[in-house]
N, C-alpha and C. Protein backbone atom coordinates (compact mmCIF):
# COMPACT_ATOMS: atom_id res chain seq x y z
N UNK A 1 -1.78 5.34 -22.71
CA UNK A 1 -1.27 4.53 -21.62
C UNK A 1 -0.69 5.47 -20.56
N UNK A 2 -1.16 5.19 -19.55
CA UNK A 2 -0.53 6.10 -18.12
C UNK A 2 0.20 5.29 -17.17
N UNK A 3 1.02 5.80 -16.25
CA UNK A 3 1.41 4.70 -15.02
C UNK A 3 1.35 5.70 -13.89
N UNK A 4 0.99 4.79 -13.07
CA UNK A 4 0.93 6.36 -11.61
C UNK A 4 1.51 5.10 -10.30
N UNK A 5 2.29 6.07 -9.38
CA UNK A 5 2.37 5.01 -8.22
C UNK A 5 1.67 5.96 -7.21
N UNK A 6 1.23 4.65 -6.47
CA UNK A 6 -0.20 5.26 -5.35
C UNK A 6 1.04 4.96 -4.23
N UNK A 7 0.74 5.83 -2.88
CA UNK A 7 1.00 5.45 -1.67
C UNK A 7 -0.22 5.67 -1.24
N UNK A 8 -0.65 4.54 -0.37
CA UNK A 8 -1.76 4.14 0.55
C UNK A 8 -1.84 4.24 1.75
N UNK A 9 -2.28 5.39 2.60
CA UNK A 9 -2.32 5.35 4.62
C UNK A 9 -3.83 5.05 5.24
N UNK A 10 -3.31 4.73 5.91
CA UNK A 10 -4.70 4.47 6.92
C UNK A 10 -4.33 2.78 7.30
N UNK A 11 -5.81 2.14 7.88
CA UNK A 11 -5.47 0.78 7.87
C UNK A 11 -5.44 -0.24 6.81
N UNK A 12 -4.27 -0.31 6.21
CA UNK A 12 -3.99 -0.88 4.77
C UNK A 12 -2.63 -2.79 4.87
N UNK A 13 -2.44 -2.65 5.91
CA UNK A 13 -1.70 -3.73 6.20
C UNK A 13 -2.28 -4.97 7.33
N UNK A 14 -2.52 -6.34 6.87
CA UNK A 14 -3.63 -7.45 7.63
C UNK A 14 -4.70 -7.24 7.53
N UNK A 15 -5.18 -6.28 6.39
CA UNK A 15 -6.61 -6.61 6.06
C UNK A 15 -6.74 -6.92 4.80
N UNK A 16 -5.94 -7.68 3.91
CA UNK A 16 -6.13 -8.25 2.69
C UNK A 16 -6.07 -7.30 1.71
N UNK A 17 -5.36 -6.20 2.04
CA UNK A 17 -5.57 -5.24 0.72
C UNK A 17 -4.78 -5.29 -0.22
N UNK A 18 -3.90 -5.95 0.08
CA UNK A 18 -2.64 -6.29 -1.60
C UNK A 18 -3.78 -7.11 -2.46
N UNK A 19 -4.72 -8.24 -1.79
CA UNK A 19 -5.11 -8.62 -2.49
C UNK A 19 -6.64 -8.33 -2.95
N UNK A 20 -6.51 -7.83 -2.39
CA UNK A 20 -8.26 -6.91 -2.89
C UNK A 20 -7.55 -5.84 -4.27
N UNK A 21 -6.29 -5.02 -3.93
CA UNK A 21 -5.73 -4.42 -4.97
C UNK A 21 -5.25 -4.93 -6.27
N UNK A 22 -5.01 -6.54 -6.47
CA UNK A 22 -4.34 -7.50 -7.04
C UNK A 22 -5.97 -7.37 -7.79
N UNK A 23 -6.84 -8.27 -7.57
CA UNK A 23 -8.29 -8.63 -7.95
C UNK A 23 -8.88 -7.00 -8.78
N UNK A 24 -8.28 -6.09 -7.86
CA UNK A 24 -9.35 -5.09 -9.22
C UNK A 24 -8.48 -4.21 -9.92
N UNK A 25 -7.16 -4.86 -9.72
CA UNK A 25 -6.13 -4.23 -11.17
C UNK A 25 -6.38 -5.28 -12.34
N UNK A 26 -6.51 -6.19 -11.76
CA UNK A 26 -6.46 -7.25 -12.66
C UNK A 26 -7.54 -7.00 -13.58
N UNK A 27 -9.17 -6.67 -13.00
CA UNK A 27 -10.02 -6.75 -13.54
C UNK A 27 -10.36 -6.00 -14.50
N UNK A 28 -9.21 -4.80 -14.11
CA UNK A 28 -9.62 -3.56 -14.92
C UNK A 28 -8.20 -3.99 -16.42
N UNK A 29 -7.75 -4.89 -16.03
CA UNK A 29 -6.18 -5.19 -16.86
C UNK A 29 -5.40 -4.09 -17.11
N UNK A 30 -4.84 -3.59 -15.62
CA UNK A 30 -4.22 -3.15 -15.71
C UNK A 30 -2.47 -3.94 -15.48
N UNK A 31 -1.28 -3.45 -15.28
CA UNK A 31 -0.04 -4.19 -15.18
C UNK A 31 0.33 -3.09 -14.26
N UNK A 32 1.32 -3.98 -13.09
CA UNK A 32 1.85 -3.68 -11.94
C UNK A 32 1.84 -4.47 -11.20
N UNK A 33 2.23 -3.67 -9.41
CA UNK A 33 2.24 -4.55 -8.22
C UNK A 33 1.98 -3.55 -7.14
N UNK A 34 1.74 -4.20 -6.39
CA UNK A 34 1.68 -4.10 -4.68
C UNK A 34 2.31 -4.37 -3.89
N UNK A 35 3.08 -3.85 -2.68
CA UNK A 35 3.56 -4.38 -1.68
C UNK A 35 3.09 -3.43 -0.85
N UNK A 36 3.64 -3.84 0.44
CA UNK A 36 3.61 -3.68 2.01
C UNK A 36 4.76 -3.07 1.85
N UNK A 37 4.62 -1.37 2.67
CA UNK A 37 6.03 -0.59 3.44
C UNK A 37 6.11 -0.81 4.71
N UNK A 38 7.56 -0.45 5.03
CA UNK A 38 7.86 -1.07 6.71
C UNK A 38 7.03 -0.11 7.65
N UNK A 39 6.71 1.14 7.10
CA UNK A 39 6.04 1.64 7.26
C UNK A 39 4.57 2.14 7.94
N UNK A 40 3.93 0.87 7.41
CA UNK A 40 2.47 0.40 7.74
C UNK A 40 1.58 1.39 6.40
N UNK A 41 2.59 1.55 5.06
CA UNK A 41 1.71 2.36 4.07
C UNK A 41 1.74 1.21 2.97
N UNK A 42 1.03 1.20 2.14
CA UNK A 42 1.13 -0.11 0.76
C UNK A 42 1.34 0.85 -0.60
N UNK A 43 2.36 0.00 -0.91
CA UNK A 43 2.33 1.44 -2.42
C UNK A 43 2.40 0.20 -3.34
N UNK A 44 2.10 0.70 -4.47
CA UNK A 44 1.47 0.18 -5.77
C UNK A 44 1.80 0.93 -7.09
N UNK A 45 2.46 0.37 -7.99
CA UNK A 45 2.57 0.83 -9.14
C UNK A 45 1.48 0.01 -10.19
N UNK A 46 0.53 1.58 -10.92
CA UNK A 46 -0.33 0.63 -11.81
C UNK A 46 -0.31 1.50 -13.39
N UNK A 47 -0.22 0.58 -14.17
CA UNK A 47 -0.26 0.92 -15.47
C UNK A 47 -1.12 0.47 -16.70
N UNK A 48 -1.95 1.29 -17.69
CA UNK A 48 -2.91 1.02 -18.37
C UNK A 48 -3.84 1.85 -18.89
N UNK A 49 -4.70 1.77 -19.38
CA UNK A 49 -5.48 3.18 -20.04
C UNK A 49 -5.72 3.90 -19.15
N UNK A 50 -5.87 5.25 -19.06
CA UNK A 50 -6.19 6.33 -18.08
C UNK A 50 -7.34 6.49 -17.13
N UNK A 51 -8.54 5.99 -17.74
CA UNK A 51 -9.85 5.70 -17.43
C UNK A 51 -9.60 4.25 -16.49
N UNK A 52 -9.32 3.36 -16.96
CA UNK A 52 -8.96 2.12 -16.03
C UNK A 52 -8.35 2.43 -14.82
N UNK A 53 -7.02 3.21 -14.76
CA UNK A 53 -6.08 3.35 -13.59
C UNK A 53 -6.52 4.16 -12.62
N UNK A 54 -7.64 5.51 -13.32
CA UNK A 54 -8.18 6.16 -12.75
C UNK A 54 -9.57 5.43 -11.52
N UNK A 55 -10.20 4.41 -12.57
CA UNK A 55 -11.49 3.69 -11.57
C UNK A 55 -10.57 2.55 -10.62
N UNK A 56 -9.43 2.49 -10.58
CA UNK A 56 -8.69 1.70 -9.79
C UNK A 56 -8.39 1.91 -8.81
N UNK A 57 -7.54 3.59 -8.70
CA UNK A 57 -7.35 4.50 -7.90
C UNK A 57 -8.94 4.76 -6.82
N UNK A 58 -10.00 4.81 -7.60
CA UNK A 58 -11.27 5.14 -6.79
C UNK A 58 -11.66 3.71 -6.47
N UNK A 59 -11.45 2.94 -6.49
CA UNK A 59 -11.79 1.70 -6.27
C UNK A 59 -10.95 0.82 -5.09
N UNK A 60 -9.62 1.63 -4.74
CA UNK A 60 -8.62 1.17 -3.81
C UNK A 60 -8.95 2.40 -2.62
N UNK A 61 -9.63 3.41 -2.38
CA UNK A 61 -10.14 4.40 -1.57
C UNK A 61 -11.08 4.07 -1.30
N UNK A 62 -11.97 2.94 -1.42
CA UNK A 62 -13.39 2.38 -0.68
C UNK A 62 -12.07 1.04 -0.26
N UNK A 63 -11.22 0.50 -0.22
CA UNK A 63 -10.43 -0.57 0.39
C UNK A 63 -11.44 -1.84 0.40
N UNK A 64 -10.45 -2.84 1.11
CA UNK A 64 -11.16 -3.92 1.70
C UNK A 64 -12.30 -3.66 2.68
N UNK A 65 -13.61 -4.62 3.03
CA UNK A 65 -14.06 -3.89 4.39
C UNK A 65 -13.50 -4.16 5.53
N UNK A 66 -12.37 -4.54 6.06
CA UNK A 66 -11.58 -4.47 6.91
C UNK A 66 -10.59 -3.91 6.86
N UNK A 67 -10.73 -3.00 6.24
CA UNK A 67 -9.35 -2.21 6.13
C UNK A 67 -10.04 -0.47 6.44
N UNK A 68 -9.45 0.56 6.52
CA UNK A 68 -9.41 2.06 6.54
C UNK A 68 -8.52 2.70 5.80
N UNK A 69 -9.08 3.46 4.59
CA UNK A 69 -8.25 4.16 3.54
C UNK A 69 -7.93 5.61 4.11
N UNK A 70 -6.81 6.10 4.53
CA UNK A 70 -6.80 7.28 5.04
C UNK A 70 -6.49 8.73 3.85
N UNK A 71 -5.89 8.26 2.93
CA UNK A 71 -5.43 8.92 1.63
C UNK A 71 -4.65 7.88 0.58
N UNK A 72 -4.33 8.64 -0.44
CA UNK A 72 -3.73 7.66 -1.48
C UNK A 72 -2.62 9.03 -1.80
N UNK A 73 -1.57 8.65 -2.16
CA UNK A 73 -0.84 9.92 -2.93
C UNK A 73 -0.31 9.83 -4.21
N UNK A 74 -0.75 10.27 -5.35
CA UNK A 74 -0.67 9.51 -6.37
C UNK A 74 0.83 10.33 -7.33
N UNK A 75 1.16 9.91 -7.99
CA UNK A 75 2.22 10.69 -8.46
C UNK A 75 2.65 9.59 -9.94
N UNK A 76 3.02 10.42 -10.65
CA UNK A 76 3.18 9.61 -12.17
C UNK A 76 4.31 8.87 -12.35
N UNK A 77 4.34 7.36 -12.94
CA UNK A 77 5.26 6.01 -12.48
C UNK A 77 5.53 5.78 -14.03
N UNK A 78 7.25 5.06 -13.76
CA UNK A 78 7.45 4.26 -15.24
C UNK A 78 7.08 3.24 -14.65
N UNK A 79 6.59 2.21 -15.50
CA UNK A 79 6.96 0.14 -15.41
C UNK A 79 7.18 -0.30 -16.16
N UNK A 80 8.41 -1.28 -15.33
CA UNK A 80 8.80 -1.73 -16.23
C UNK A 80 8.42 -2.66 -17.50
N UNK A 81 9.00 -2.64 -18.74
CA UNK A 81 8.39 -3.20 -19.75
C UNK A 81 8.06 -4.80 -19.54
N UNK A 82 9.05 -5.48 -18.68
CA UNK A 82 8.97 -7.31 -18.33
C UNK A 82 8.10 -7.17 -17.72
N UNK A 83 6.94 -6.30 -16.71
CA UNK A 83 5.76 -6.30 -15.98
C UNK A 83 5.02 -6.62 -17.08
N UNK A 84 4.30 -7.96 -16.81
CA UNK A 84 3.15 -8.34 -17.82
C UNK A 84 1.68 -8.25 -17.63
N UNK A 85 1.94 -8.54 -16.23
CA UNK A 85 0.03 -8.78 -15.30
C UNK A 85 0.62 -7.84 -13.80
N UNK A 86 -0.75 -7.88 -12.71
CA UNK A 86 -0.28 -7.03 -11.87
C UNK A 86 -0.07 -8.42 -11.02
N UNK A 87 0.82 -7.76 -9.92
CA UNK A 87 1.56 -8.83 -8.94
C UNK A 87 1.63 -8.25 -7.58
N UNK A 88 1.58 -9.06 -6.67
CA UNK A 88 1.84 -8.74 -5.26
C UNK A 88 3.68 -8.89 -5.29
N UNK A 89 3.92 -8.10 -4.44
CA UNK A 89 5.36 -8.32 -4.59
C UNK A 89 5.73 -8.12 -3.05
N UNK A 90 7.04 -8.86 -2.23
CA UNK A 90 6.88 -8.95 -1.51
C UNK A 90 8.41 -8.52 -0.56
């Protein structure tokens, strides 16, 4: 089991990407969330087998198609244990 939190730049805010990120954490079952920084960056904590979090990570760098992934910065995350499913958080 791994946890990593991503920060997300480029065009990542009003193009549906919490929930494009929501749909393929989920799919991969992983546990975490997403939000929006004041920023205009989206960071995400995701947790789950290594191989999963990893095709998640490559899977949030092709984005929504209305969106522009400029980088991700990934760095290694606790979550918390009451995180059950992944969540938009707001």
């Amino acid at each position: 089991m791994t946890a990593k939190r991503l920060l997300i730049r480029g065009i990542v805010q009003g193009v549906g990407f919490r929930y494009f990120a929501e749909r393929a954490a989920r799919h991969r079952g992983l546990r975490g969330w997403v939000r929006n920084l004041a920023d205009g960056r989206v960071e995400a904590v995701a947790a789950g087998e290594a191989d999963d979090v990893a095709i998640f990570i490559a899977d949030l760098r092709q984005g929504p198609a209305a969106g522009r992934v400029d980088g991700i910065d990934v760095s290694d995350a606790t979550l918390e244990e009451t995180v059950t499913r992944f969540e938009i958080r707001h």
